[in-house]
Protein backbone atom coordinates (compact mmCIF):
# COMPACT_ATOMS: atom_id res chain seq x y z
CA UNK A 1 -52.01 -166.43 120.07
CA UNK A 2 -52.63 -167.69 116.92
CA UNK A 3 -52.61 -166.04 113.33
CA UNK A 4 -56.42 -166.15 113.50
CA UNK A 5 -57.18 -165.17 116.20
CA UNK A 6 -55.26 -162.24 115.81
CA UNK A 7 -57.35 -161.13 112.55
CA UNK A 8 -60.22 -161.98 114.69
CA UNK A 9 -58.98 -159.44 117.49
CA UNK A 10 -57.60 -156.53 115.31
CA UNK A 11 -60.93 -156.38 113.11
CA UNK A 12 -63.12 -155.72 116.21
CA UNK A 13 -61.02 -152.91 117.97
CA UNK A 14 -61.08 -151.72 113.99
CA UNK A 15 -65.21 -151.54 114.22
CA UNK A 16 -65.37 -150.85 117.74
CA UNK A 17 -63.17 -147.40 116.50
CA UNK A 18 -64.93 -147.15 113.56
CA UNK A 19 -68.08 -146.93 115.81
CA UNK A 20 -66.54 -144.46 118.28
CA UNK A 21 -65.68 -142.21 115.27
CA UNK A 22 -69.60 -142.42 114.00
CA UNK A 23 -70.75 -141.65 116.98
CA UNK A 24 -68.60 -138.51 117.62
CA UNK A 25 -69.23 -137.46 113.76
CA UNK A 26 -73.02 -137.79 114.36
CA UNK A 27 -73.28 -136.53 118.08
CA UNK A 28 -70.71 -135.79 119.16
CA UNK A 29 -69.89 -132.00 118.11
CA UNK A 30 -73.61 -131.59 117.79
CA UNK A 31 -73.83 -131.82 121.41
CA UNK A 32 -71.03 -129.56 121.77
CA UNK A 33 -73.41 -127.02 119.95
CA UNK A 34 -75.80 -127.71 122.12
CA UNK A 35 -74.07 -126.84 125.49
CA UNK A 36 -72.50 -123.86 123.99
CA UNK A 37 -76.41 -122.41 123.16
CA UNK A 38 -77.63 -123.52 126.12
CA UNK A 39 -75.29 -121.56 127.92
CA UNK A 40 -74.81 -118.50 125.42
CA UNK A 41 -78.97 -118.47 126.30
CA UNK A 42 -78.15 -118.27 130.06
CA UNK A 43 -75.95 -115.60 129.65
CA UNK A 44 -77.78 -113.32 127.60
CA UNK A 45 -81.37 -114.14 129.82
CA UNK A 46 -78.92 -112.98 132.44
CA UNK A 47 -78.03 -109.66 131.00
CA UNK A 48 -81.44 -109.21 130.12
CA UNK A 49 -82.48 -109.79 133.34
CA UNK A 50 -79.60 -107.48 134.96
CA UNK A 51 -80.39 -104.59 132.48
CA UNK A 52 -83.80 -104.51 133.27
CA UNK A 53 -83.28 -104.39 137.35
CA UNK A 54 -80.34 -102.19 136.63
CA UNK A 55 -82.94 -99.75 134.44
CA UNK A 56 -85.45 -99.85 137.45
CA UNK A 57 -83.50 -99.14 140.38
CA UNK A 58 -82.13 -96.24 138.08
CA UNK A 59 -85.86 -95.05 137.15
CA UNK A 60 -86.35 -94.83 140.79
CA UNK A 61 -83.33 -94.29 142.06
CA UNK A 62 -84.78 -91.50 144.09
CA UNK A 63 -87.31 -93.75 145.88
CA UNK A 64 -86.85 -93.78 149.56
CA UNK A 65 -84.26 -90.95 149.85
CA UNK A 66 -84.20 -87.96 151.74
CA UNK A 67 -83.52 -84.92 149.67
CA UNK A 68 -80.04 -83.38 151.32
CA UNK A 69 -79.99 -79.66 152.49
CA UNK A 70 -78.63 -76.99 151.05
CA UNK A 71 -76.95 -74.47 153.12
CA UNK A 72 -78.77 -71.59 153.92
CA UNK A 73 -77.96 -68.21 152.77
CA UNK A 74 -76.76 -66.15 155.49
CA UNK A 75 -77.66 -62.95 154.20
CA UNK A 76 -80.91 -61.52 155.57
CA UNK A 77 -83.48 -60.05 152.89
CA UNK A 78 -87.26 -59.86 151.95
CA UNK A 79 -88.85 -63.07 150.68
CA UNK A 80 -92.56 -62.97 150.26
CA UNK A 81 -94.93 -64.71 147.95
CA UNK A 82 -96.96 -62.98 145.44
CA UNK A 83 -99.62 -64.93 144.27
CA UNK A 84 -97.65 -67.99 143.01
CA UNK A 85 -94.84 -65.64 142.07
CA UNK A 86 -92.00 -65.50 144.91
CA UNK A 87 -90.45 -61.99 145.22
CA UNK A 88 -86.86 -61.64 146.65
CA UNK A 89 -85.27 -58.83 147.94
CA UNK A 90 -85.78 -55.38 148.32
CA UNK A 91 -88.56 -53.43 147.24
CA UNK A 92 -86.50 -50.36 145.78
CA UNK A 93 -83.75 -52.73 144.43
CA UNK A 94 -82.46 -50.78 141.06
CA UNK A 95 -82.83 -53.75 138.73
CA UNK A 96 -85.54 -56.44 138.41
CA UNK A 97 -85.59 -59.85 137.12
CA UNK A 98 -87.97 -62.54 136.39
CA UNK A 99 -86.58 -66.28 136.41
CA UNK A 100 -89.61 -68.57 135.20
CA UNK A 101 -87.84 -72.43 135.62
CA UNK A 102 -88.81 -75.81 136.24
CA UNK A 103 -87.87 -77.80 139.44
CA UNK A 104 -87.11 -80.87 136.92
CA UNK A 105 -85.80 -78.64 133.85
CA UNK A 106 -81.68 -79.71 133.42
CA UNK A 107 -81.46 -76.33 131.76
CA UNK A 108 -82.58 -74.84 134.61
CA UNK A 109 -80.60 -76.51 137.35
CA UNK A 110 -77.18 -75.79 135.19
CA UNK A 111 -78.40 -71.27 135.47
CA UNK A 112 -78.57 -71.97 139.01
CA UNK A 113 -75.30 -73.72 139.87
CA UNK A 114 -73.90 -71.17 137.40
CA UNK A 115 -75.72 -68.13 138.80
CA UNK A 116 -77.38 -68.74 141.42
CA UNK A 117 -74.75 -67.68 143.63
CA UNK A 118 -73.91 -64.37 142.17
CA UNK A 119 -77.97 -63.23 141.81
CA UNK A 120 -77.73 -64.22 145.64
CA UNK A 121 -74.76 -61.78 146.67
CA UNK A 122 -76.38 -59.06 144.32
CA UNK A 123 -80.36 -59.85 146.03
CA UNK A 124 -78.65 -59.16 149.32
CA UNK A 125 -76.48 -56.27 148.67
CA UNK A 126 -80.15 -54.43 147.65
CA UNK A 127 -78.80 -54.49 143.93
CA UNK A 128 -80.87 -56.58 142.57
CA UNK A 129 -84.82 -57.49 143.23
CA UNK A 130 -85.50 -61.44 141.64
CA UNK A 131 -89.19 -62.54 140.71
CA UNK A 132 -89.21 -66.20 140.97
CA UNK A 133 -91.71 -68.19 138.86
CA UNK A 134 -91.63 -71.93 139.61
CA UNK A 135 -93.82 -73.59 137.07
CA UNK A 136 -95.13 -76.95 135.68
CA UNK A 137 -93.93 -77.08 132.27
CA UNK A 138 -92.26 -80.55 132.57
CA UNK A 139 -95.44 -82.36 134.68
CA UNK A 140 -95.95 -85.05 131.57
CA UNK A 141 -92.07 -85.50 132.09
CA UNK A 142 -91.52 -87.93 135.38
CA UNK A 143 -92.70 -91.36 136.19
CA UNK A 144 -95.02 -90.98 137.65
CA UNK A 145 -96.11 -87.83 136.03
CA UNK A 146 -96.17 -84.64 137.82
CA UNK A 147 -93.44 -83.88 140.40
CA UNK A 148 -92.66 -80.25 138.75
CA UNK A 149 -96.50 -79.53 139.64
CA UNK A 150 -95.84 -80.92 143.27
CA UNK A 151 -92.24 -79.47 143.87
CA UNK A 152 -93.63 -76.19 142.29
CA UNK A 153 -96.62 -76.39 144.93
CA UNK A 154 -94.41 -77.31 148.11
CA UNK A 155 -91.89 -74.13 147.46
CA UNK A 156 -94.73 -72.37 147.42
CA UNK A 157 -95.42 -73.66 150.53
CA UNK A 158 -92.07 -73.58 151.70
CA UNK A 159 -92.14 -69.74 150.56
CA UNK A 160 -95.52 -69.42 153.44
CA UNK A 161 -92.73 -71.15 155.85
CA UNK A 162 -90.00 -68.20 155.21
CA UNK A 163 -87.78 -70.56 153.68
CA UNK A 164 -88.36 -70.78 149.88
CA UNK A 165 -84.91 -70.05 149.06
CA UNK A 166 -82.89 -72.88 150.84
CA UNK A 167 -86.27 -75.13 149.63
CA UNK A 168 -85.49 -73.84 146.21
CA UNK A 169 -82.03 -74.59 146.11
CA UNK A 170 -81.46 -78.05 147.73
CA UNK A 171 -84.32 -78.94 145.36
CA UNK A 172 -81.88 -77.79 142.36
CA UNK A 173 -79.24 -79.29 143.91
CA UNK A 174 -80.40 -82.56 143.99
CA UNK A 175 -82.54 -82.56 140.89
CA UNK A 176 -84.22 -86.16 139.39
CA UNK A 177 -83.39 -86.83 136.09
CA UNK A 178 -86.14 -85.76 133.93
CA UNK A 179 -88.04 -89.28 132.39
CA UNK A 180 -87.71 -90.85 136.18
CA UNK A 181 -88.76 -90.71 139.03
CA UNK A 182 -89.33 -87.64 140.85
CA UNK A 183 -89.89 -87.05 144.67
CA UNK A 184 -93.07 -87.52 146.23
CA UNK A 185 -94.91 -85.69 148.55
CA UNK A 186 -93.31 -87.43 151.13
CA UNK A 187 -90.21 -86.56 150.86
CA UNK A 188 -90.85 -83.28 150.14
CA UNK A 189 -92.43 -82.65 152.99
CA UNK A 190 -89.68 -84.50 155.15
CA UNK A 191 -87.08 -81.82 153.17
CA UNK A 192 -89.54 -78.86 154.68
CA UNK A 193 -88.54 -80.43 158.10
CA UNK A 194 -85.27 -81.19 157.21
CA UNK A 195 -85.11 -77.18 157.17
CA UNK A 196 -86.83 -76.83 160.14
CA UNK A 197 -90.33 -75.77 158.68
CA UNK A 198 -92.18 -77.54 161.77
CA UNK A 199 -95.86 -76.11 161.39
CA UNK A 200 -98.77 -78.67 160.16
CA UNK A 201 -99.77 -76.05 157.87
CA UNK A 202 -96.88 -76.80 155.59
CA UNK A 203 -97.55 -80.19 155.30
CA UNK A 204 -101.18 -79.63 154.49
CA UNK A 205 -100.29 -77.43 151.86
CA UNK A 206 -98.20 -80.11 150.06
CA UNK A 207 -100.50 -82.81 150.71
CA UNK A 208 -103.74 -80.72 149.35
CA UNK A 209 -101.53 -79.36 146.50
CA UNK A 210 -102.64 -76.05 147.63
CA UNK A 211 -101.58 -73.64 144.19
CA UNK A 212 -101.84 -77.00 141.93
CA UNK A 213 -104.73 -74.84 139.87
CA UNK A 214 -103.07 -71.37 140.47
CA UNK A 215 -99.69 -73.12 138.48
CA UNK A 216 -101.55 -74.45 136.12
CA UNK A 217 -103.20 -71.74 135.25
CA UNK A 218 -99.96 -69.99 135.40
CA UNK A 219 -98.36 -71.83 133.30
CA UNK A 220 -100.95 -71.58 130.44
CA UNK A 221 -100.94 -68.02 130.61
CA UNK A 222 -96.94 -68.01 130.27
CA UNK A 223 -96.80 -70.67 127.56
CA UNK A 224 -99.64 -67.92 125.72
CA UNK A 225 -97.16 -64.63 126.11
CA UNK A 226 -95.68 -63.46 122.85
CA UNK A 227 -93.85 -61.44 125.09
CA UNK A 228 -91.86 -64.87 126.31
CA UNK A 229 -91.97 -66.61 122.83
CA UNK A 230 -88.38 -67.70 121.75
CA UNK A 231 -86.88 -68.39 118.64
CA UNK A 232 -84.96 -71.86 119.27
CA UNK A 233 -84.60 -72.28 115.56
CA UNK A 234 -85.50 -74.33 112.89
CA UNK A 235 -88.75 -72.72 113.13
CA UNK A 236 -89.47 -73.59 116.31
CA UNK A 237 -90.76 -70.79 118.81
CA UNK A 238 -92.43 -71.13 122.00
CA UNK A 239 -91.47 -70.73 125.65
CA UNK A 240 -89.00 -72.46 127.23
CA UNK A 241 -87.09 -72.77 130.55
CA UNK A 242 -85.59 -71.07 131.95
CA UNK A 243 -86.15 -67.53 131.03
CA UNK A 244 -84.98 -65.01 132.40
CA UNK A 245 -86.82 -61.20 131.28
CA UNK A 246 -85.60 -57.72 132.92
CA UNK A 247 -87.60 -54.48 131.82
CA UNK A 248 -90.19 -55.97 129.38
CA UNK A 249 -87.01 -57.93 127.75
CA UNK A 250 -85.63 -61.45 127.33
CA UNK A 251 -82.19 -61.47 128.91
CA UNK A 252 -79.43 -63.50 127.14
CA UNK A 253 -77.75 -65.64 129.99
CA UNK A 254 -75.39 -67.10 127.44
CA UNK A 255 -73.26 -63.83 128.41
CA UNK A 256 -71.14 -64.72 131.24
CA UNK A 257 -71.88 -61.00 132.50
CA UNK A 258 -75.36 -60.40 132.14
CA UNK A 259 -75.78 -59.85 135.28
CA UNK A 260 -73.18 -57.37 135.66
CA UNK A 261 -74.29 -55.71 132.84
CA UNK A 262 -78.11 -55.76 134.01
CA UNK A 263 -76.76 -54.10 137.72
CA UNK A 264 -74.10 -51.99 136.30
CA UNK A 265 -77.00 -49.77 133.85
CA UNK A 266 -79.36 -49.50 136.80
CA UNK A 267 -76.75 -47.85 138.65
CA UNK A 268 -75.76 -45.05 136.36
């Protein structure tokens, strides 16, 4: 090969690099840009797509579910409802208490895994008489919007059945999360039978939302009782749940032994 033609060759690998080297300068990383966005934009429609299927089956994480039992008391003692009041225990019992709560009040559900079991052994060693006012203070506060007026109604119902108390407690026990999705009257109604509540009657009563006025009512009249105003502070007073009043007074439950204390004076 000549001296030439060598020249010749060596100046066209020369461009044909120097073209190669354009071309990457110009396109090359850009298009390496462009892959990476294209997939950074995959990945984040993906998490945006996960978080918002996670965030529904979470809202309704309750749909479809049958509420569990919880176990009966064994203890045998009056139960009767009073208008939409349910009274528990005996009649002559030495102390008194009102519990006004909210099936889907967080608040509430913490009193009754705290207490519940204690005001249970004291109900049915005739110590203690317990006035049980279920109302619909948090209806606005599920999505949909009202399962505390429907749970409210059905332990009502449940009450009519004989069996408010195990109602009332598996529906603590397995409370919705307040902003979600409650139970509906379904399921409620399959938790009745779940306890062995087999009369029509029960059913009806849920389905027709039987004391849905009678609550309502109920709870404007409570939520209208300077006797149950709080002081929550900051200025803020009202009624909340739950409250618990013995004698004419609000009871401080903050006390680990309230309730001793409460049974204990009676008795002296």
């Amino acid at each position: 090969m000549g001296g030439a033609e060598r020249n010749a060759r060596k100046r066209r690998q020369q461009q044909s690099s120097g073209g190669k080297a354009v071309a990457q300068a110009r396109g090359g990383g850009d298009m390496k840009k462009v892959v990476a966005v294209v997939v950074g934009v995959v990945l984040l429609a993906g998490a945006v797509i996960g978080g918002v299927l996670w965030t529904n089956a979470s809202k309704n994480a309750t749909e479809g579910e049958a509420i569990p039992t919880a176990v009966e008391p064994g203890a045998e003692y009056p139960v009767e409802r009073d208008g939409v009041t349910v009274v528990s225990g005996e009649q002559d019992a030495p102390t008194t208490i009102d519990v006004y709560a909210d099936f889907l009040c967080p608040v509430c559900a913490q009193f009754e895994q705290t207490y519940g079991d204690q005001i249970e052994q004291k109900v049915a060693a005739g110590e203690l008489k317990v006035r049980t006012h279920m109302l619909p203070m948090l209806v606005e506060r599920s999505d949909p919007a009202g399962y505390s007026l429907d749970s409210a109604n059905a332990a009502l119902c449940a009450a009519d059945e004989g069996q408010f108390r195990a109602y009332h407690d598996s529906l603590f026990a397995s409370q919705p999360e307040e902003g979600k999705r409650g139970y509906d009257k379904q399921q409620l109604i399959q938790l009745g039978r779940d306890l062995g509540i087999t009369a029509d009657t029960f059913a009806d009563c849920v389905n027709n939302g039987t004391y849905d006025q009678q609550l309502t009512a109920k709870m404007e009249q409570v939520k209208n009782d300077p006797a149950l105003e709080q002081d929550f502070g900051g200025g803020n007073k009202g009624f909340g749940t739950p409250t618990v009043v013995s004698g004419g007074e609000i009871v401080d439950f903050s006390d680990p032994q309230w309730l001793d204390r409460l049974t204990a004076s009676a008795q002296r």
